[in-house]
C-alpha atoms as a PDB file:
ATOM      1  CA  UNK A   1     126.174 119.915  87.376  1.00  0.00           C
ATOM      2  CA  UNK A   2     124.568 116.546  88.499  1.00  0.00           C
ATOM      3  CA  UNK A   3     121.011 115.732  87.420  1.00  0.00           C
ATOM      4  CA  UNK A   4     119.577 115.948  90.969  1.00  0.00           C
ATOM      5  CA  UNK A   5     121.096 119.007  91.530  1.00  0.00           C
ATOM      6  CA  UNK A   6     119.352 120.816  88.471  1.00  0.00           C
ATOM      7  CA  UNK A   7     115.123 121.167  88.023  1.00  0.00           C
ATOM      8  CA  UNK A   8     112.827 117.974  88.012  1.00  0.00           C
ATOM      9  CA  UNK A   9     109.398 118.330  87.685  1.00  0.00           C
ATOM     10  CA  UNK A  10     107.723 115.715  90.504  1.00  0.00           C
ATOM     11  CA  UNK A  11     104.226 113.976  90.181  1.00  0.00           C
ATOM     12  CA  UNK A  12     101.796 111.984  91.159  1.00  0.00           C
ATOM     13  CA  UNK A  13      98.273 110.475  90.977  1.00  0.00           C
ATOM     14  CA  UNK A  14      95.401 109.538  93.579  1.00  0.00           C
ATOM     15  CA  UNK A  15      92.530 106.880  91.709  1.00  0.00           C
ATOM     16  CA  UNK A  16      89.642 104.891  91.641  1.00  0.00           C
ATOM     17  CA  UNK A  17      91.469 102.007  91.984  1.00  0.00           C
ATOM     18  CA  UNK A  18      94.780  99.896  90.734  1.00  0.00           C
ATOM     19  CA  UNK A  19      94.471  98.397  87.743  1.00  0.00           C
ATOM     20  CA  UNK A  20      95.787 101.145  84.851  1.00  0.00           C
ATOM     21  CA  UNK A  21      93.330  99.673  82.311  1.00  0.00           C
ATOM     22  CA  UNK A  22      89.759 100.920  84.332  1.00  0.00           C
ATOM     23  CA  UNK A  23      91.074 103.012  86.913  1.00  0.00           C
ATOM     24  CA  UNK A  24      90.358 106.904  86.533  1.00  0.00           C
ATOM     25  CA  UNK A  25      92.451 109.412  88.098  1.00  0.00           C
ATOM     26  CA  UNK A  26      90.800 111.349  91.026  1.00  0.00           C
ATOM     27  CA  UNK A  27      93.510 114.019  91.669  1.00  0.00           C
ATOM     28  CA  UNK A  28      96.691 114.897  90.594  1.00  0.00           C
ATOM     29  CA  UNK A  29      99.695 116.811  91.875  1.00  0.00           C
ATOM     30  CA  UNK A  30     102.607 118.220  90.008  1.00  0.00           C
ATOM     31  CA  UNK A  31     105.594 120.229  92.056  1.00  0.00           C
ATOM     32  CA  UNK A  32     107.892 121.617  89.738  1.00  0.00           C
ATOM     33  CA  UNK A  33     111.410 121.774  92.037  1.00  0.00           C
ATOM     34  CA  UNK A  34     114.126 124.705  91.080  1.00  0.00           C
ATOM     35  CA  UNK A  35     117.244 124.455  93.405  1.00  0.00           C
ATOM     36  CA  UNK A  36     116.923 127.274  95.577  1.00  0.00           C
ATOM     37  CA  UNK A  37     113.883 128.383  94.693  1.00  0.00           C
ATOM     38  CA  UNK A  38     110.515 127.917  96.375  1.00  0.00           C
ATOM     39  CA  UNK A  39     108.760 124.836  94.653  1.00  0.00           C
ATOM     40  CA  UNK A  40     105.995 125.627  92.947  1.00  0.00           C
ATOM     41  CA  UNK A  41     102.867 123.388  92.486  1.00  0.00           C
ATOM     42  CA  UNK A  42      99.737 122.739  91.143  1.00  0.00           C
ATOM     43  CA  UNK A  43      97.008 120.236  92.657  1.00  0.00           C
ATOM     44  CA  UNK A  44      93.579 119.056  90.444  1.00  0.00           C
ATOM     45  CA  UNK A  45      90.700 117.307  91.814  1.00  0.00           C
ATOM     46  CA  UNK A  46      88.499 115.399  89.241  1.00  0.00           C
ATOM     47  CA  UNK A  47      84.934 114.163  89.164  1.00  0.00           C
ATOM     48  CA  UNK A  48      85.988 111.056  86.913  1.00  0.00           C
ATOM     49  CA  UNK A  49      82.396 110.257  86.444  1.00  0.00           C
ATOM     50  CA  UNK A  50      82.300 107.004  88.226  1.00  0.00           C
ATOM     51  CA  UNK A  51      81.662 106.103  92.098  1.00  0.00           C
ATOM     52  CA  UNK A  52      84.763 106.020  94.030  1.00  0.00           C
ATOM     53  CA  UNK A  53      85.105 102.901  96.009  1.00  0.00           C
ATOM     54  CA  UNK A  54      85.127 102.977  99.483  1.00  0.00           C
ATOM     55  CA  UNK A  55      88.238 101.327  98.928  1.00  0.00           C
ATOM     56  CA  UNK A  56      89.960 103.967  97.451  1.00  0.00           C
ATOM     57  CA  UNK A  57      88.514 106.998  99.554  1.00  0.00           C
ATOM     58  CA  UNK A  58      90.066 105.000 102.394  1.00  0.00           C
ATOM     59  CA  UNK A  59      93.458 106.150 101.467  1.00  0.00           C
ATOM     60  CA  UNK A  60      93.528 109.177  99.640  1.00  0.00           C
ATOM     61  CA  UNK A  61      90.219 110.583 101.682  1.00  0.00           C
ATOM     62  CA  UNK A  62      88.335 111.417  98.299  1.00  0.00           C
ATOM     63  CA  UNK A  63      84.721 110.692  98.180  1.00  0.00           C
ATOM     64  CA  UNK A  64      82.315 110.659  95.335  1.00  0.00           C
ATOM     65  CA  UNK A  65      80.329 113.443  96.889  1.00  0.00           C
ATOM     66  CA  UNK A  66      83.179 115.908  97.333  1.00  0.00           C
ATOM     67  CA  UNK A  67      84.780 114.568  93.430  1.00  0.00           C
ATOM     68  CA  UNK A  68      81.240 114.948  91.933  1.00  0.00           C
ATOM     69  CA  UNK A  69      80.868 118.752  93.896  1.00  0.00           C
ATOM     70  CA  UNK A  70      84.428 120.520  93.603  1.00  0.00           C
ATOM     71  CA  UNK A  71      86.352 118.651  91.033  1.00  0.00           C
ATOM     72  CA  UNK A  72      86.707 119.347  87.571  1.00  0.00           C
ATOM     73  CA  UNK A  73      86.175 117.823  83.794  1.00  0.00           C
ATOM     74  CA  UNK A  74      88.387 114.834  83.342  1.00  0.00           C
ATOM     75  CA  UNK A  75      89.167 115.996  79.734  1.00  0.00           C
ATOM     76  CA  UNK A  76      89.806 119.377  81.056  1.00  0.00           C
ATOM     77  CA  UNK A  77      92.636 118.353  83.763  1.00  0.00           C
ATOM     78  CA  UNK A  78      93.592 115.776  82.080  1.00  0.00           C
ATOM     79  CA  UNK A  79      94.506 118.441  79.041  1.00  0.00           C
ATOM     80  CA  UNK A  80      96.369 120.975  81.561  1.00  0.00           C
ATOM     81  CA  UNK A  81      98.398 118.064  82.920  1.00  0.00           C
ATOM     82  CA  UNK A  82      99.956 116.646  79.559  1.00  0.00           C
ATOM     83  CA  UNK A  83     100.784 119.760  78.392  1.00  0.00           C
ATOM     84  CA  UNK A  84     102.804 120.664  81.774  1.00  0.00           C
ATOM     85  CA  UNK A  85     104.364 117.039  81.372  1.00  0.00           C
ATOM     86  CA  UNK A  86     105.313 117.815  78.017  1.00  0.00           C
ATOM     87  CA  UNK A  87     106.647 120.996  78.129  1.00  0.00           C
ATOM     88  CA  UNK A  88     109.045 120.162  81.303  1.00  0.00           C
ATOM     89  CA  UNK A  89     110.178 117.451  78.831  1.00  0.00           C
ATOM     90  CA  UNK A  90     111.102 119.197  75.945  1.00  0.00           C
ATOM     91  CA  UNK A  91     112.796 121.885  78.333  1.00  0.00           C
ATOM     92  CA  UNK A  92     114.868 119.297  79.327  1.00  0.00           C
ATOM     93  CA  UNK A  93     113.432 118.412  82.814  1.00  0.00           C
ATOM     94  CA  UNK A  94     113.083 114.962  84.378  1.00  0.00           C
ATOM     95  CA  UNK A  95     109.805 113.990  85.285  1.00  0.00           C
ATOM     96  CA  UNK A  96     110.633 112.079  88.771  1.00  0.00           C
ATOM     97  CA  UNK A  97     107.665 110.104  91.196  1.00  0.00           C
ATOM     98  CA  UNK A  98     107.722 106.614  92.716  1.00  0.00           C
ATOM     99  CA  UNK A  99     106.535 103.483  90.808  1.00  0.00           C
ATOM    100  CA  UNK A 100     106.094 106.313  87.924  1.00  0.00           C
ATOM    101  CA  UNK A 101     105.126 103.030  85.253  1.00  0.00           C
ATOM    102  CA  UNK A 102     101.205 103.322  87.373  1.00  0.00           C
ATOM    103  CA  UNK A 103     100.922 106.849  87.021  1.00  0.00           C
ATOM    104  CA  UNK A 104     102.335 107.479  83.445  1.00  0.00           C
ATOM    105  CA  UNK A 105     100.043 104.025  82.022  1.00  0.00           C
ATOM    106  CA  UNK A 106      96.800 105.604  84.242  1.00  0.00           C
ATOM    107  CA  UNK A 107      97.508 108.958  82.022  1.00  0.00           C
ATOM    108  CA  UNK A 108      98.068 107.287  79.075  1.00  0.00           C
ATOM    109  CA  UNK A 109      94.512 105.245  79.151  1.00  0.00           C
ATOM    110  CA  UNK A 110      92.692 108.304  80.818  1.00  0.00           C
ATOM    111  CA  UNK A 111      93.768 110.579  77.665  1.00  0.00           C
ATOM    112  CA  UNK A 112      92.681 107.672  75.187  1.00  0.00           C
ATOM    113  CA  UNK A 113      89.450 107.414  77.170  1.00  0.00           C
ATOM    114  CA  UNK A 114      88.821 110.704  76.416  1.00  0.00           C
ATOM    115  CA  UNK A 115      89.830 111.256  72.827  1.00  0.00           C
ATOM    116  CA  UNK A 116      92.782 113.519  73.747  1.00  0.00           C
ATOM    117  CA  UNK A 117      96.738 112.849  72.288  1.00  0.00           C
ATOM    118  CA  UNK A 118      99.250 110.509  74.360  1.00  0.00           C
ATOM    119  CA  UNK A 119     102.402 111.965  75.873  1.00  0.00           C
ATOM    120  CA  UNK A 120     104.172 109.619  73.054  1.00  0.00           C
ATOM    121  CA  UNK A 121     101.901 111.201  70.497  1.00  0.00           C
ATOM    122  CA  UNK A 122     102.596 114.674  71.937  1.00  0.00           C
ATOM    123  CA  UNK A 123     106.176 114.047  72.257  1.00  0.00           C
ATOM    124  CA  UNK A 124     106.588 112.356  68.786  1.00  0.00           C
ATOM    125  CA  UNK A 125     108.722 109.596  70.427  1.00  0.00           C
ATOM    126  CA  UNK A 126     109.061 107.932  73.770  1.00  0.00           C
ATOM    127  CA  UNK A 127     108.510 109.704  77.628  1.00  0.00           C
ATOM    128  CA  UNK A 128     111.562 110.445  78.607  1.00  0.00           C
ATOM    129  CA  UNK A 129     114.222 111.684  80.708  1.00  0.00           C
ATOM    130  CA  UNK A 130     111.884 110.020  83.597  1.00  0.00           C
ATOM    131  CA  UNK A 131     112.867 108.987  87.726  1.00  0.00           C
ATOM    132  CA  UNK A 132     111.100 106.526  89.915  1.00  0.00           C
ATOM    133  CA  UNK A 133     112.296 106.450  92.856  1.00  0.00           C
ATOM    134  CA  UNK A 134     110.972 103.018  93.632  1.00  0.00           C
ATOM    135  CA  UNK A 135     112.623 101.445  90.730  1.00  0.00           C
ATOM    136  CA  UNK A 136     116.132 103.371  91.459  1.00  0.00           C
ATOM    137  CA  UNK A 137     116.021 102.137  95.664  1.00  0.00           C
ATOM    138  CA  UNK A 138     115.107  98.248  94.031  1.00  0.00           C
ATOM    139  CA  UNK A 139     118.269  98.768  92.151  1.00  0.00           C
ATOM    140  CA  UNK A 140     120.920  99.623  94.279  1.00  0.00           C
ATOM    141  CA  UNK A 141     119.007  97.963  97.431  1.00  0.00           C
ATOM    142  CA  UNK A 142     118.146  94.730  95.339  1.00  0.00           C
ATOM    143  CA  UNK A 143     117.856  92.068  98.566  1.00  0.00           C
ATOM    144  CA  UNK A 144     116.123  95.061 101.214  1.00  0.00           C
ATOM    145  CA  UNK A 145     112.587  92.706 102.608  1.00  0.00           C
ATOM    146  CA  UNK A 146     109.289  94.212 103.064  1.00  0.00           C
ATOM    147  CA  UNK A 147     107.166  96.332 100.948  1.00  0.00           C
ATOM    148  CA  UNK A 148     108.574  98.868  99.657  1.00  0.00           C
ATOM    149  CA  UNK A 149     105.646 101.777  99.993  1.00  0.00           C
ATOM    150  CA  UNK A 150     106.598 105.476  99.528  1.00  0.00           C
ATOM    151  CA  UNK A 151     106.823 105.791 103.622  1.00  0.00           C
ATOM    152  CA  UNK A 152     109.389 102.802 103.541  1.00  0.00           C
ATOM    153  CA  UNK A 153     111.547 104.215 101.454  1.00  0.00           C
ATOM    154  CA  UNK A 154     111.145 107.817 103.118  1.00  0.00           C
ATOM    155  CA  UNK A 155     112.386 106.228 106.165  1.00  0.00           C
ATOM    156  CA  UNK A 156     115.055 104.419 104.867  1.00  0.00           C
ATOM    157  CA  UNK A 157     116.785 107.351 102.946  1.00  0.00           C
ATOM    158  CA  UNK A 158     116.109 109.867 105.770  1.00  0.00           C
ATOM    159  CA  UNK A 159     113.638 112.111 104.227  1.00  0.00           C
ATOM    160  CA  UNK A 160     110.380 113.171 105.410  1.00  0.00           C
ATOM    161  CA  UNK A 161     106.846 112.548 104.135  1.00  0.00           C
ATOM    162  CA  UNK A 162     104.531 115.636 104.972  1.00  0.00           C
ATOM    163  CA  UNK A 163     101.361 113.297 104.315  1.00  0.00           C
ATOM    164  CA  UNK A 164     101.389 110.055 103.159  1.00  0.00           C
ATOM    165  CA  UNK A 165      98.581 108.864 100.150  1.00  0.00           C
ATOM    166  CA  UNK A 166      98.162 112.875  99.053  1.00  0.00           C
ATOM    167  CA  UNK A 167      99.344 113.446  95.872  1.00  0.00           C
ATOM    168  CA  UNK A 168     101.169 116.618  96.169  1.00  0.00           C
ATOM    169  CA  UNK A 169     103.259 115.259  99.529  1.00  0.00           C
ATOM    170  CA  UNK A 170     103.664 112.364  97.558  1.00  0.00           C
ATOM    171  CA  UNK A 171     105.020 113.980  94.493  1.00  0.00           C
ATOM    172  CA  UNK A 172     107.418 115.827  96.838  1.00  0.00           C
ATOM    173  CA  UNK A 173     108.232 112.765  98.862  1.00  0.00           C
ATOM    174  CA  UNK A 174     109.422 110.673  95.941  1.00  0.00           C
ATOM    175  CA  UNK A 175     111.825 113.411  94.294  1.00  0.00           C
ATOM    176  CA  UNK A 176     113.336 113.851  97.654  1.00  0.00           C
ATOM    177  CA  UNK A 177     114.083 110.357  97.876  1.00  0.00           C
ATOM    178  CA  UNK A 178     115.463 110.031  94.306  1.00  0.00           C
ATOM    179  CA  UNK A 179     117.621 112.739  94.997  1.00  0.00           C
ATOM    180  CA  UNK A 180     119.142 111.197  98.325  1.00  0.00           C
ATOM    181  CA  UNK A 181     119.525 108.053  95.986  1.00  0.00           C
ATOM    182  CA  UNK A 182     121.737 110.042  93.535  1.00  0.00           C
ATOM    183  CA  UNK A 183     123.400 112.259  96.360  1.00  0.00           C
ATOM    184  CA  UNK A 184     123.940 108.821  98.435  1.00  0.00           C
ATOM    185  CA  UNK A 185     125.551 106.574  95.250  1.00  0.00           C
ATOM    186  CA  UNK A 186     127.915 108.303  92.837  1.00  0.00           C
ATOM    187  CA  UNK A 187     126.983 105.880  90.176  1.00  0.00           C
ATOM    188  CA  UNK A 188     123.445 107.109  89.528  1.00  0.00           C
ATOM    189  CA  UNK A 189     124.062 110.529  90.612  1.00  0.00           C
ATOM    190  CA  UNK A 190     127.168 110.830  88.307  1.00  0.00           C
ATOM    191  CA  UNK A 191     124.814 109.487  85.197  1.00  0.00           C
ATOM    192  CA  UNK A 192     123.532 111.717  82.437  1.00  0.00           C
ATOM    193  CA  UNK A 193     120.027 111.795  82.682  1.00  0.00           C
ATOM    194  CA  UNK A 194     119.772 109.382  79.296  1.00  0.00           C
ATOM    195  CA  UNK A 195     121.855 107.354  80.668  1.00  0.00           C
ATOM    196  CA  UNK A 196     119.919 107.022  84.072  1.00  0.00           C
ATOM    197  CA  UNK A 197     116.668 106.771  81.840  1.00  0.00           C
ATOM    198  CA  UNK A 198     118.491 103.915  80.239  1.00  0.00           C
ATOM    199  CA  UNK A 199     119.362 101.857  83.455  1.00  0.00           C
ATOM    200  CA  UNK A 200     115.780 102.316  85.186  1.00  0.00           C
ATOM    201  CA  UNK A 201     114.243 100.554  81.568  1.00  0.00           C
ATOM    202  CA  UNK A 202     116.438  97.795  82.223  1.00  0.00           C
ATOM    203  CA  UNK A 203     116.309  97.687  85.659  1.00  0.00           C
ATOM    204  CA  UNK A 204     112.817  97.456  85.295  1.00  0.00           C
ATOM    205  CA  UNK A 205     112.931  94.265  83.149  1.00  0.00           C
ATOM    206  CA  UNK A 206     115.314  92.548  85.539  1.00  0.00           C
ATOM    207  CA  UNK A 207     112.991  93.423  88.480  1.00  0.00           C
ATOM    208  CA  UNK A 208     109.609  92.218  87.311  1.00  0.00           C
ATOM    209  CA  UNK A 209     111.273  88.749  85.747  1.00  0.00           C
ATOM    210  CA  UNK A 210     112.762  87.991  89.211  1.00  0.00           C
ATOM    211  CA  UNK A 211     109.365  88.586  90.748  1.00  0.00           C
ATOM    212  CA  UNK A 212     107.533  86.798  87.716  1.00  0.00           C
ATOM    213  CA  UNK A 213     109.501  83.874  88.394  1.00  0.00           C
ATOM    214  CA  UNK A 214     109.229  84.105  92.353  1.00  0.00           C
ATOM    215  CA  UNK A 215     105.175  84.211  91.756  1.00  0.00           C
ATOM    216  CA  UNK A 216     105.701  80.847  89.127  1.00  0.00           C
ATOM    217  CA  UNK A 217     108.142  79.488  92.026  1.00  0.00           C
ATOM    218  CA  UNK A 218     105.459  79.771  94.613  1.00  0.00           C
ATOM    219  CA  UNK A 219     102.240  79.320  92.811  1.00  0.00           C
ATOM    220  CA  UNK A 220     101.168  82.491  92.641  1.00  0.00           C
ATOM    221  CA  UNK A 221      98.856  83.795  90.330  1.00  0.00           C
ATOM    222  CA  UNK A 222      99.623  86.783  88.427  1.00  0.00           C
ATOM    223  CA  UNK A 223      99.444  89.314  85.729  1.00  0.00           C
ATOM    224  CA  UNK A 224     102.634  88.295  83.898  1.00  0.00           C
ATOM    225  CA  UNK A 225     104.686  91.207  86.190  1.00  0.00           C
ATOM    226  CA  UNK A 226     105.421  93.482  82.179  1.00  0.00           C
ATOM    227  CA  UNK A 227     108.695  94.655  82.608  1.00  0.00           C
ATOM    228  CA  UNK A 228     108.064  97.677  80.203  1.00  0.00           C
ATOM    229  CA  UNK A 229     108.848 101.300  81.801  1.00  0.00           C
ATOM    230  CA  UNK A 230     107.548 104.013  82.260  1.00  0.00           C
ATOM    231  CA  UNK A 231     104.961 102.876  80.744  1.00  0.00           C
ATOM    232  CA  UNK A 232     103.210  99.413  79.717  1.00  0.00           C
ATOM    233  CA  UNK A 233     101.972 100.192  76.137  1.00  0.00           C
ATOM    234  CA  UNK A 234      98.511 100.395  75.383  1.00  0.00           C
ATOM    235  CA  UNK A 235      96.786  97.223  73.909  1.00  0.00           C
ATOM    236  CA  UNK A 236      93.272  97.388  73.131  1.00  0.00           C
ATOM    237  CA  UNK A 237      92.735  93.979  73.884  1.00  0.00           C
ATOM    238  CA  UNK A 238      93.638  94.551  77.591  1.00  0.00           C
ATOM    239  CA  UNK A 239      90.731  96.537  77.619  1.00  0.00           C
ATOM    240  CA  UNK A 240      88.028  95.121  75.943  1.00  0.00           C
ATOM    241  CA  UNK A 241      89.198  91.924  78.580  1.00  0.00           C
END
């Protein structure tokens, strides 16, 4: 049976802003998706212990009152959600979201932060079988204009968005557009799901040197555009920068 067709587990993260390296997560959402089954899901809110910018609150709606009053111990969520991640893993689900290199390199600094094992370390080798939708739709749409935000891509596979910038609609969002992706080109939906983990690591590398080289073309500034996926790997010098 084709990947898409069997169980993916689906994620996603809401934060205090975009850069992997100081960001802390604010909530996460994880949907795990059994064909014809109900999905079943889990949402966490976290009080990461820092203000929230007003920046951030203006898209996922999160403030630092509400994180600081209802949410939970980073370490303790942070715990509960590499252990789910893990175990979908070793029972041989996909973990699938869009632009899933953000999310898996936020988790990956968050668990360091707080003294707790990697998914690597957990894993005992790389995070993998993963799907990101964004990285698939660059791929077989290479020359599409336009951002391409979750809602973009929603629209332009056909699928529907119950919320945009909440994780858990998110989480759903992107696994229904990988799987439209896969349903909609026999060459990705025909690949094992090594294979497919395969492609996305190089597609990855082709897309962020073509946009590397657009940003030297233009004269834009830059943070080098790493091709590395799913996730960049941790240097300690990034953060003590």
């Amino acid at each position: 049976m084709a990947w898409y067709r069997q169980a993916m587990l689906a994620w996603d993260t809401e934060s205090t802003g975009v850069d992997t390296e100081t960001a802390r997560i604010v909530t996460v959402a994880l949907a795990w998706i059994r064909p014809g089954e109900p999905v079943t899901s889990k949402h966490h809110l976290i009080n990461p212990g820092v203000e929230i910018p007003a920046a951030a609150t203006a898209v996922h709606g999160i403030t630092t009152e509400q994180a600081r009053a209802e949410g939970r111990p980073p370490a303790e969520v942070l715990e509960e959600v590499a252990a789910d991640l893990v175990d979908a893993l070793r029972d041989g689900w996909p973990l699938v979201g869009m632009n899933v290199c953000y999310d898996f390199t936020l988790l990956d600094r968050e668990l360091r932060r707080h003294g707790l094992p990697t998914l690597e370390e957990r894993l005992g080798g790389p995070v993998a079988p993963c799907v990101d939708a964004y990285v698939l739709d660059r791929h077989v749409r290479p020359r599409v204009r336009g951002k391409r935000t979750l809602t973009a891509l929603c629209e332009a596979w056909g699928v529907r968005i119950d919320g945009a910038h909440d994780a858990n609609f998110d989480a759903l969002a992107a696994a229904r557009v990988a799987w439209m992706i896969a349903h909609r080109t026999p060459v990705i939906g025909s690949m094992g799901l090594a294979e497919l983990h395969e492609l996305q690591v190089r597609a990855r590398a082709e897309q962020q040197a073509e946009l590397r080289a657009y940003f030297d073309r233009v004269g834009k500034q830059h943070d080098g555009c790493p091709g590395d996926w799913p996730l960049i790997p941790f240097s300690p010098a990034a953060v003590s920068a």
